[in-house]
Protein backbone atom coordinates (compact mmCIF):
# COMPACT_ATOMS: atom_id res chain seq x y z
CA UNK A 1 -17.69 -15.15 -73.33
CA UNK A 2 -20.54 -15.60 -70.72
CA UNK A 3 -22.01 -12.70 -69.91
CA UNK A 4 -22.94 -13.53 -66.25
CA UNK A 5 -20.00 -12.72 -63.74
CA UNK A 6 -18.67 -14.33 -60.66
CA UNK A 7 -21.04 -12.74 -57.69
CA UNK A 8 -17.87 -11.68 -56.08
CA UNK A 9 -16.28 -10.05 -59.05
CA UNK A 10 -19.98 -8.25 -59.08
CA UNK A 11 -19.37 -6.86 -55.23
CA UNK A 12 -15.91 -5.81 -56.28
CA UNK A 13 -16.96 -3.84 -58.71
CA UNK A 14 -19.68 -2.48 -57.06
CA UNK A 15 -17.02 -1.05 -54.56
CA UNK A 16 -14.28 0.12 -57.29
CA UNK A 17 -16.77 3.12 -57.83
CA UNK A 18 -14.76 2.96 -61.68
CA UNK A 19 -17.47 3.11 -63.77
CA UNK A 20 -17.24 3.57 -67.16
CA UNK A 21 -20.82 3.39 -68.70
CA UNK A 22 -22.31 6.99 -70.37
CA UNK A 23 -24.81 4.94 -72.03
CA UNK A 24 -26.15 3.52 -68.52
CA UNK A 25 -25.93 7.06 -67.26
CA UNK A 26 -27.56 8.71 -70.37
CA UNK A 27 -30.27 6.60 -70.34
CA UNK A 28 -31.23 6.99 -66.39
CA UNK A 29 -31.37 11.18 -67.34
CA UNK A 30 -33.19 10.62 -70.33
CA UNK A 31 -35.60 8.62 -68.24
CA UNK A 32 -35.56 11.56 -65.67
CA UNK A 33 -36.26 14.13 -67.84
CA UNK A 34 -39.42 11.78 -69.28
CA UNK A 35 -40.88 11.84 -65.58
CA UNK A 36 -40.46 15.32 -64.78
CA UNK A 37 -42.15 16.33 -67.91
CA UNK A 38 -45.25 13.89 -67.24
CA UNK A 39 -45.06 15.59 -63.64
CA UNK A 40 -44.61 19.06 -65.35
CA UNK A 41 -47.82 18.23 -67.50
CA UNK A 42 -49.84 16.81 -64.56
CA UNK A 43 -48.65 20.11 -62.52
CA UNK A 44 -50.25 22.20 -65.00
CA UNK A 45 -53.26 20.47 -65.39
CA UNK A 46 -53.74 20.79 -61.87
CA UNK A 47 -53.15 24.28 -61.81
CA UNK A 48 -55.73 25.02 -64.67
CA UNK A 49 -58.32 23.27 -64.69
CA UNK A 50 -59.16 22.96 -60.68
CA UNK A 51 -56.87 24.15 -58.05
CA UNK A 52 -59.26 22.15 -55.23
CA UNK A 53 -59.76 18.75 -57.22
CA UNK A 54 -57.64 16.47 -54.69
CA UNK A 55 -57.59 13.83 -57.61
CA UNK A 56 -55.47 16.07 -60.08
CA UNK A 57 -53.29 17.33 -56.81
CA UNK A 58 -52.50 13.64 -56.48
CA UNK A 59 -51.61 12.76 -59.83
CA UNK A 60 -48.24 15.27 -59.27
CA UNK A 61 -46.83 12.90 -56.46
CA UNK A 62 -48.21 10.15 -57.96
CA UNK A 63 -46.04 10.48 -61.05
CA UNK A 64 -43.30 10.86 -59.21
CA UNK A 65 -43.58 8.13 -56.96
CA UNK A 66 -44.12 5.92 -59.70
CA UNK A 67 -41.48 7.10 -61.95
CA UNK A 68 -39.21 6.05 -58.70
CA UNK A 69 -40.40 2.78 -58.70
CA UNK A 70 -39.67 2.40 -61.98
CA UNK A 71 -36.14 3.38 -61.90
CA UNK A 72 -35.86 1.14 -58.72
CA UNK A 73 -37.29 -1.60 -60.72
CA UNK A 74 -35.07 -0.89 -63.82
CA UNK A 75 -31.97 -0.86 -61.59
CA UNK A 76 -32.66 -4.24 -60.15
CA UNK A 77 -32.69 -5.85 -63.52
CA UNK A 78 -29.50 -4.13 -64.46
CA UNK A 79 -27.67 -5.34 -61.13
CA UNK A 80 -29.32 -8.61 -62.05
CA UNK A 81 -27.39 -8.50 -65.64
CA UNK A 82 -24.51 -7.28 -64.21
CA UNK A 83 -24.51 -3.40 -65.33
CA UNK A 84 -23.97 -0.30 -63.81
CA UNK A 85 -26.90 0.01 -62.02
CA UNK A 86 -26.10 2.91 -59.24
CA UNK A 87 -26.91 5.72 -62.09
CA UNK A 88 -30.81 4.21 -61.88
CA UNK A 89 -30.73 4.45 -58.47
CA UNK A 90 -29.67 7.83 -57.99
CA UNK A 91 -32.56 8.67 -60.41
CA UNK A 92 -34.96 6.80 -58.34
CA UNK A 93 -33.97 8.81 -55.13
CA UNK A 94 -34.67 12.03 -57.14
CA UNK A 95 -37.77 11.21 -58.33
CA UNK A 96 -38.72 10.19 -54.75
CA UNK A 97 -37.62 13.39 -53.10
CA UNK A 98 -39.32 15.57 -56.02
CA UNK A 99 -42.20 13.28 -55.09
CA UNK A 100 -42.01 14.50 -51.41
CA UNK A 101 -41.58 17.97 -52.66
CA UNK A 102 -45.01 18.09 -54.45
CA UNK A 103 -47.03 16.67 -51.99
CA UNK A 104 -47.33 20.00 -51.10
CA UNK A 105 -50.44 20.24 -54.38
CA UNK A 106 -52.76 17.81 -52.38
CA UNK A 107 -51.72 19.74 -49.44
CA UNK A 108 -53.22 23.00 -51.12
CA UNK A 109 -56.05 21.07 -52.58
CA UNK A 110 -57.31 19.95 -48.99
């Protein structure tokens, strides 16, 4: 069978809000958990090596903006395929508002 669906089957779908996919939405938390612990390790690093270094402070937000874009980027090419891809979304959003959260390092850095 071809893997590729009708465009309109995709939007009804999309709208069904019936998904079934744990592996879709284990993978999205696994990759959340990955970026929090990079940001977790950057965080630290900031914190003990030199609290006014504006470059480490950066790297915290940094991570987290770019773990966003990943999962953004990762959710397009699922919707392309024709997966679940509102589990990588919701994982982008989180990583963007954690990013917003710790923009408060640079903030202290300044």
């Amino acid at each position: 069978m071809n893997d590729v669906q009708n465009p309109s089957d995709r939007g009804r779908q999309d709208v069904e809000k019936r998904w079934q996919d744990t592996g879709s939405y284990r993978s999205a938390a696994l990759y959340v958990v990955a970026v929090v612990g990079v940001g977790a390790i950057a965080c630290a690093i900031f914190l003990a090596v030199d609290r006014t270094n504006m470059v480490l402070a950066s790297l915290v937000p940094g991570v987290f903006v770019l773990g966003g874009i990943g999962a953004l980027v990762i959710a397009y090419r699922t919707y392309r395929r024709g997966g679940t891809w509102p589990m990588w979304q919701g994982a982008a959003w989180f990583l963007f508002a954690l990013m917003l959260v710790s923009l408060a390092f640079p903030a202290m850095a300044g």
